[in-house]
PDB file of N, CA and C in Angstrom:
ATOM      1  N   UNK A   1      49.617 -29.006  44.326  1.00  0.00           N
ATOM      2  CA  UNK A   1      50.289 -30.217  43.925  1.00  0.00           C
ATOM      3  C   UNK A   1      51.755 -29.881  43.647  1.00  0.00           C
ATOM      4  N   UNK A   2      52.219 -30.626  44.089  1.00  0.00           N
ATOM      5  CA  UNK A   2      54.088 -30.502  44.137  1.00  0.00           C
ATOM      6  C   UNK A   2      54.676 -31.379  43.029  1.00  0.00           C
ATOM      7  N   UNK A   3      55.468 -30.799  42.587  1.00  0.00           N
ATOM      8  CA  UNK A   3      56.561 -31.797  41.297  1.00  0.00           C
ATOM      9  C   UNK A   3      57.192 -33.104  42.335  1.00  0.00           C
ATOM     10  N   UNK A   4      57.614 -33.292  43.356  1.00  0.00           N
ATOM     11  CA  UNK A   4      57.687 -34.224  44.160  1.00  0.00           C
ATOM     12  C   UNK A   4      56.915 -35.360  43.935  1.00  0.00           C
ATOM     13  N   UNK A   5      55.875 -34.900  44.452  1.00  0.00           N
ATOM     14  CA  UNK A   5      54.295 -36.058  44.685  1.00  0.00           C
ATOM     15  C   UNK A   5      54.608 -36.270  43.267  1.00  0.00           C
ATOM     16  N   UNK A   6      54.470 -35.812  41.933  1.00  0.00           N
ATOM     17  CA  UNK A   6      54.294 -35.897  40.786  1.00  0.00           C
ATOM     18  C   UNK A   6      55.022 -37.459  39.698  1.00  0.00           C
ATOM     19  N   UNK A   7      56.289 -36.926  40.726  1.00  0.00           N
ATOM     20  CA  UNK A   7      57.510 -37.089  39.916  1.00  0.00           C
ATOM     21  C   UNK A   7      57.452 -38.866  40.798  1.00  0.00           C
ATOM     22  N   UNK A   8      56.340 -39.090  41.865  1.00  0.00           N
ATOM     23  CA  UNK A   8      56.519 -40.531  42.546  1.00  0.00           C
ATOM     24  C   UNK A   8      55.389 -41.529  42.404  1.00  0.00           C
ATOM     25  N   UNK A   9      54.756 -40.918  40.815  1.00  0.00           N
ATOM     26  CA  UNK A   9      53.751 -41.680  40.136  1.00  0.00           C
ATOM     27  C   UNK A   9      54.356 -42.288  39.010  1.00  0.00           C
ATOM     28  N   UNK A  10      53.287 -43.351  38.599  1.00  0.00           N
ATOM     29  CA  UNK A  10      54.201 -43.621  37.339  1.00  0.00           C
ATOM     30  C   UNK A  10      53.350 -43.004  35.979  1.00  0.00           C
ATOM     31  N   UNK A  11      53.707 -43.064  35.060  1.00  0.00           N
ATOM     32  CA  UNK A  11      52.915 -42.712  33.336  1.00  0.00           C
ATOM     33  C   UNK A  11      51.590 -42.609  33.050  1.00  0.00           C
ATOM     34  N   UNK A  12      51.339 -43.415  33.487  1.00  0.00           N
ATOM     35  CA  UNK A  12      49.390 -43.897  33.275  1.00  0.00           C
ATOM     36  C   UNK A  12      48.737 -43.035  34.626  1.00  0.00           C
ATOM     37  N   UNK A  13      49.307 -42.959  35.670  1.00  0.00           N
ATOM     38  CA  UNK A  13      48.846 -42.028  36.813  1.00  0.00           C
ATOM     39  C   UNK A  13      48.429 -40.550  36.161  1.00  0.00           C
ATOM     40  N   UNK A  14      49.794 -40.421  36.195  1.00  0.00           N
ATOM     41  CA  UNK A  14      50.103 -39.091  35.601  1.00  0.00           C
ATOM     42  C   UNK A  14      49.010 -38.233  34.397  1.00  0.00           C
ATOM     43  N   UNK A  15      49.214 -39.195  33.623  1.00  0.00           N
ATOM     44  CA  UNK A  15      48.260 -39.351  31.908  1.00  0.00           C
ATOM     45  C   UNK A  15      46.554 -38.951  32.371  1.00  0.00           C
ATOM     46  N   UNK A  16      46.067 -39.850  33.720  1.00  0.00           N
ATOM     47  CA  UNK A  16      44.565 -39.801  34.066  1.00  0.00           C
ATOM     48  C   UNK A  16      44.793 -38.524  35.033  1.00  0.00           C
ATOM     49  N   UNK A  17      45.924 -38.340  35.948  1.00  0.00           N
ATOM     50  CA  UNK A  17      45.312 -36.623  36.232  1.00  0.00           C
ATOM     51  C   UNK A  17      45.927 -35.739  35.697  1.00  0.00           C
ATOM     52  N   UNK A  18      46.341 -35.787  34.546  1.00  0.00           N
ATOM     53  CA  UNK A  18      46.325 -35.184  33.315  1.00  0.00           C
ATOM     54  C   UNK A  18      44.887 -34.612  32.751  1.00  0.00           C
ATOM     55  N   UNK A  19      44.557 -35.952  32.583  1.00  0.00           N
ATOM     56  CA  UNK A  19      43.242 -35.588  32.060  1.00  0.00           C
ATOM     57  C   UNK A  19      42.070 -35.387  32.750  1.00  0.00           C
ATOM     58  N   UNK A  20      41.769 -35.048  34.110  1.00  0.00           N
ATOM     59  CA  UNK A  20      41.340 -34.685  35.136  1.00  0.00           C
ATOM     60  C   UNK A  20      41.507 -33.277  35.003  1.00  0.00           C
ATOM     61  N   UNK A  21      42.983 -32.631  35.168  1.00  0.00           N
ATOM     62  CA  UNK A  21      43.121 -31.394  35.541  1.00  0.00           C
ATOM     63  C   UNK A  21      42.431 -30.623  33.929  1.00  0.00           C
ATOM     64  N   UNK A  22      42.622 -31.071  32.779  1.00  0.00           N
ATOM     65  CA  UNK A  22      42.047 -30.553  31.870  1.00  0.00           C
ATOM     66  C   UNK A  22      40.642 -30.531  31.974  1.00  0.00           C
ATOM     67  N   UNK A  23      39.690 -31.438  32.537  1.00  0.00           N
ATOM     68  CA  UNK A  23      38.255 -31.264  32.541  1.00  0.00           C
ATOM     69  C   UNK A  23      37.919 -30.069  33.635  1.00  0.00           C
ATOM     70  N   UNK A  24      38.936 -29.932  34.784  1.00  0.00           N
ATOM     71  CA  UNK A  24      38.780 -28.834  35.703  1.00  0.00           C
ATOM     72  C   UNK A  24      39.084 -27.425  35.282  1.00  0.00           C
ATOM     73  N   UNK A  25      39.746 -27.149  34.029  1.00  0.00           N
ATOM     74  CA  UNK A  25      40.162 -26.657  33.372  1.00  0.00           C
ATOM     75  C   UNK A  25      38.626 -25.874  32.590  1.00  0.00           C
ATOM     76  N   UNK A  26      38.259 -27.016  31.889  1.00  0.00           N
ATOM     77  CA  UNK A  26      37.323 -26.561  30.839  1.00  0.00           C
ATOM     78  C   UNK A  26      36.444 -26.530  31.751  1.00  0.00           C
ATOM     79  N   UNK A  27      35.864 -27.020  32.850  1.00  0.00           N
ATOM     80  CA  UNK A  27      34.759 -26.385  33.680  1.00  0.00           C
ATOM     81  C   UNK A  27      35.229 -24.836  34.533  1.00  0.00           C
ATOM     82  N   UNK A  28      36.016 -24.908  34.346  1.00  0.00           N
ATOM     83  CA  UNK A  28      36.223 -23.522  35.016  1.00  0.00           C
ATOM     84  C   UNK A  28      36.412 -22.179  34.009  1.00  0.00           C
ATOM     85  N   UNK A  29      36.485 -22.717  32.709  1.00  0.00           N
ATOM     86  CA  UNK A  29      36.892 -22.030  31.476  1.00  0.00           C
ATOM     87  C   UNK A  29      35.386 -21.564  31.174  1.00  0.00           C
ATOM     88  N   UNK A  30      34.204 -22.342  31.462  1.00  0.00           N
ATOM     89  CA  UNK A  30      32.701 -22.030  31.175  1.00  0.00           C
ATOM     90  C   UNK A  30      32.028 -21.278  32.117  1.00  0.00           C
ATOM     91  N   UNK A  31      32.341 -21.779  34.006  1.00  0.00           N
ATOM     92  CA  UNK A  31      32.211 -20.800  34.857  1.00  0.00           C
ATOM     93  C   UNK A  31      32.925 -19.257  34.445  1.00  0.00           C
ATOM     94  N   UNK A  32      33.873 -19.053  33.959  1.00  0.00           N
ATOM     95  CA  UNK A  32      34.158 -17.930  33.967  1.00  0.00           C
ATOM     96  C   UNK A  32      33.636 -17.267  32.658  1.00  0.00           C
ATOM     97  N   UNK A  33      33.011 -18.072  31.556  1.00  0.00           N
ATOM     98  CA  UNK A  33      32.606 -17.559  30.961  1.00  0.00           C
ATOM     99  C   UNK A  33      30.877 -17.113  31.146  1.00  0.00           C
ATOM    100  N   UNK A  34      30.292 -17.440  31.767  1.00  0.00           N
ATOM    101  CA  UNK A  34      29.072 -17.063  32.207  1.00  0.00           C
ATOM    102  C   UNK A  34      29.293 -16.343  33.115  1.00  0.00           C
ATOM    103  N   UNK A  35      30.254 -16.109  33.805  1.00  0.00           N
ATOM    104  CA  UNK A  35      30.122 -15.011  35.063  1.00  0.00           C
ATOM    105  C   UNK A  35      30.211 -15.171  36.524  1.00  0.00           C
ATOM    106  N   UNK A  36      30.281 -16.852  36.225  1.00  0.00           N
ATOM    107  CA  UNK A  36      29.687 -17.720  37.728  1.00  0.00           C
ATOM    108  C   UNK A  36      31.383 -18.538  38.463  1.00  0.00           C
ATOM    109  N   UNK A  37      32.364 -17.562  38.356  1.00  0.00           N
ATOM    110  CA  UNK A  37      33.488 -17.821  38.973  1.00  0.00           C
ATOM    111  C   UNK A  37      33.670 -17.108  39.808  1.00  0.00           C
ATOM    112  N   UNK A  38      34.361 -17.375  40.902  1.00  0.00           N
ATOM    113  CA  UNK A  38      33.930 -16.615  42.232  1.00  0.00           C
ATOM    114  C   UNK A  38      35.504 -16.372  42.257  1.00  0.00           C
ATOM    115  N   UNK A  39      36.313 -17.435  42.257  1.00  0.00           N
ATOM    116  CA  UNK A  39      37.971 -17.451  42.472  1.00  0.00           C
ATOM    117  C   UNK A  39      38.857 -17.514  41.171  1.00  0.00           C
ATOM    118  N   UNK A  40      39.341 -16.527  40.746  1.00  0.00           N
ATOM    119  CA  UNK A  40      39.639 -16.582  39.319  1.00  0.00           C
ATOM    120  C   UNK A  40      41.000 -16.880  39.211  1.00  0.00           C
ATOM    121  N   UNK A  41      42.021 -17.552  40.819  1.00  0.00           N
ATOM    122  CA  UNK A  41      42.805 -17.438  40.666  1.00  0.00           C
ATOM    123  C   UNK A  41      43.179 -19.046  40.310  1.00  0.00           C
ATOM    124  N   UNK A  42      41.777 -20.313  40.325  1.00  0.00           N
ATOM    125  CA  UNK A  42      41.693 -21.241  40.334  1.00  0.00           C
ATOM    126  C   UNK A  42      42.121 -21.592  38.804  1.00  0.00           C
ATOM    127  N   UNK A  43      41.975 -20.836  37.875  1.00  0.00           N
ATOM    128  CA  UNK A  43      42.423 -20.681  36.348  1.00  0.00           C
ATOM    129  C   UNK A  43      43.778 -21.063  36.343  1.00  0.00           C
ATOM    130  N   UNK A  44      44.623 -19.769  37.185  1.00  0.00           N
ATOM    131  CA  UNK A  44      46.105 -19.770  36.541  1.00  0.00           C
ATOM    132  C   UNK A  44      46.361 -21.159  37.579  1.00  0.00           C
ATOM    133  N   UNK A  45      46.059 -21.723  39.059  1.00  0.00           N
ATOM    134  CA  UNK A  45      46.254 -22.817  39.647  1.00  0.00           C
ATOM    135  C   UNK A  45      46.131 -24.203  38.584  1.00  0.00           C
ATOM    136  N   UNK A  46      45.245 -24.244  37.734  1.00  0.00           N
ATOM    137  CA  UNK A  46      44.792 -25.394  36.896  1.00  0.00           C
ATOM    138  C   UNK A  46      45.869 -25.365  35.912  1.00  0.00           C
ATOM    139  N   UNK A  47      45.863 -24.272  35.329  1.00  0.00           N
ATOM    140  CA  UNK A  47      46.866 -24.285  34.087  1.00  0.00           C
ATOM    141  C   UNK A  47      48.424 -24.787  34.964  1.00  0.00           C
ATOM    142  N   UNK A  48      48.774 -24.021  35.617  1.00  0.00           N
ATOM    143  CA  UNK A  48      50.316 -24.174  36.021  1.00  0.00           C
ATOM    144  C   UNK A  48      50.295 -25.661  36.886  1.00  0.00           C
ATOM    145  N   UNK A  49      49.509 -26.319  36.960  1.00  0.00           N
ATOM    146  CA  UNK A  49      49.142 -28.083  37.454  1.00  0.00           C
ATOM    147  C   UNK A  49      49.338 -28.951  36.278  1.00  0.00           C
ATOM    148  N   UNK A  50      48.520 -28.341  35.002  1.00  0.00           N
ATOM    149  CA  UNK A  50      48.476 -28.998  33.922  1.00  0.00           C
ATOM    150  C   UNK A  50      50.003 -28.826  33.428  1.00  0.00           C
ATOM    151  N   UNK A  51      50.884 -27.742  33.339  1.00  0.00           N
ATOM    152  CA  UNK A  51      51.756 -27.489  32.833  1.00  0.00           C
ATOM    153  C   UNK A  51      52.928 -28.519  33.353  1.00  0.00           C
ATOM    154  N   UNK A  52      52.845 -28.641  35.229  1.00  0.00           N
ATOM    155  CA  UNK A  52      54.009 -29.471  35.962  1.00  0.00           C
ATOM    156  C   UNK A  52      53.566 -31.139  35.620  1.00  0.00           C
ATOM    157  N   UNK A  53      52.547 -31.305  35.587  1.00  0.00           N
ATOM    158  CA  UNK A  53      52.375 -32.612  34.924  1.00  0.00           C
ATOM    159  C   UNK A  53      52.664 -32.784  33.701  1.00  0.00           C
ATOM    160  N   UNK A  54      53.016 -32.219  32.813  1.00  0.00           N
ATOM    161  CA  UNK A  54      53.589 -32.399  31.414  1.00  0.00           C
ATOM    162  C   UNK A  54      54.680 -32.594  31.563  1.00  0.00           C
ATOM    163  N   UNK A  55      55.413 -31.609  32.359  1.00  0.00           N
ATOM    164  CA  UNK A  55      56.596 -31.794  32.753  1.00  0.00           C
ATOM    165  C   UNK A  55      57.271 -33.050  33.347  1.00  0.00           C
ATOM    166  N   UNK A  56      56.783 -33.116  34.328  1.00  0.00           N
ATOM    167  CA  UNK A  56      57.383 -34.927  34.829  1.00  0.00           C
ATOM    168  C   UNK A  56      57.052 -35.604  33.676  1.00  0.00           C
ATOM    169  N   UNK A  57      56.054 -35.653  32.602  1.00  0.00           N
ATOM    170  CA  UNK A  57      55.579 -37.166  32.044  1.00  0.00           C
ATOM    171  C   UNK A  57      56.833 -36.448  30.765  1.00  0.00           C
ATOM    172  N   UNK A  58      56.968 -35.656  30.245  1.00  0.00           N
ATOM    173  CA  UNK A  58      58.111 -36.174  29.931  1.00  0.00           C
ATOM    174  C   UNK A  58      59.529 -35.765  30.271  1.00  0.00           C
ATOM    175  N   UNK A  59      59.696 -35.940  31.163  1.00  0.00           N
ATOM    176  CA  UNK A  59      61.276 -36.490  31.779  1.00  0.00           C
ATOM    177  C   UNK A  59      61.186 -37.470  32.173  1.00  0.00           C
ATOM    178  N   UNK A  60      60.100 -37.776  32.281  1.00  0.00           N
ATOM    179  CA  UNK A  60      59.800 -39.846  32.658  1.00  0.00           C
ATOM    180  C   UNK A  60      60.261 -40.188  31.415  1.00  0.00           C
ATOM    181  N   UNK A  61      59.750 -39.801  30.067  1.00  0.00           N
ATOM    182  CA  UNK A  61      59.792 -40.384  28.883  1.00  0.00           C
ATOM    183  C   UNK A  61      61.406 -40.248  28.811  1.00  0.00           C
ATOM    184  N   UNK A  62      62.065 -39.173  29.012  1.00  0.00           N
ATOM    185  CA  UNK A  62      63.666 -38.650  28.281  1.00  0.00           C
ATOM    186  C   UNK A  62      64.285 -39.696  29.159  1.00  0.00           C
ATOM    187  N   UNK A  63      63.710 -40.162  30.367  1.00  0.00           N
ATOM    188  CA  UNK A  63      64.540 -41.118  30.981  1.00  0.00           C
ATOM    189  C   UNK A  63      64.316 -42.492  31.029  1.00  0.00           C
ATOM    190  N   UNK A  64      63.575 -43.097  29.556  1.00  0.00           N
ATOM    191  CA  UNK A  64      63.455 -43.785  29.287  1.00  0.00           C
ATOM    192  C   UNK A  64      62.154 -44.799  30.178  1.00  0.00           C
ATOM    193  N   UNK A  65      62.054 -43.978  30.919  1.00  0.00           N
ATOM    194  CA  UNK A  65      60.320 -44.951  31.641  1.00  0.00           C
ATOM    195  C   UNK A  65      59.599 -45.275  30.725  1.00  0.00           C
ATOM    196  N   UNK A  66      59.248 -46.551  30.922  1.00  0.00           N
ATOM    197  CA  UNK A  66      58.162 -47.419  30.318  1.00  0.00           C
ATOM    198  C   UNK A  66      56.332 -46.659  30.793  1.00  0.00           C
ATOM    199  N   UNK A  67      55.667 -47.134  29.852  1.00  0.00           N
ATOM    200  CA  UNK A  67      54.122 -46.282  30.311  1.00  0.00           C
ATOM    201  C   UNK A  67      53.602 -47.959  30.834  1.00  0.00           C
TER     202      UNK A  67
END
């Protein structure tokens, strides 16, 4: 996922795969805790997704976008 695509959603988009990438997050946080992760590089992919979506939602906010 690209800051591009990101940055051409609006607030409430953003907010629900927000909270998407966090449930992919915590399911992959339990696969790896049982042992049953095959691609461990899908971790740092989730986190640094979750991280660029924080990012656009707020510079949406600093630039005054409405939610």
């Amino acid at each position: 996922m690209k800051a591009s695509e990101l940055r051409d959603k609006d607030i409430k988009a953003l907010e629900a795969e927000l909270l998407e990438k966090r449930k992919e997050q915590f399911n992959l946080r339990m696969q790896q805790a049982t042992g049953q992760l095959a691609r461990p590089d899908q971790m740092t992919r989730a986190r640094r997704d979750i991280a660029r979506i924080k990012t656009v939602i707020n510079e949406k906010i600093k630039a005054g976008e409405t939610a």
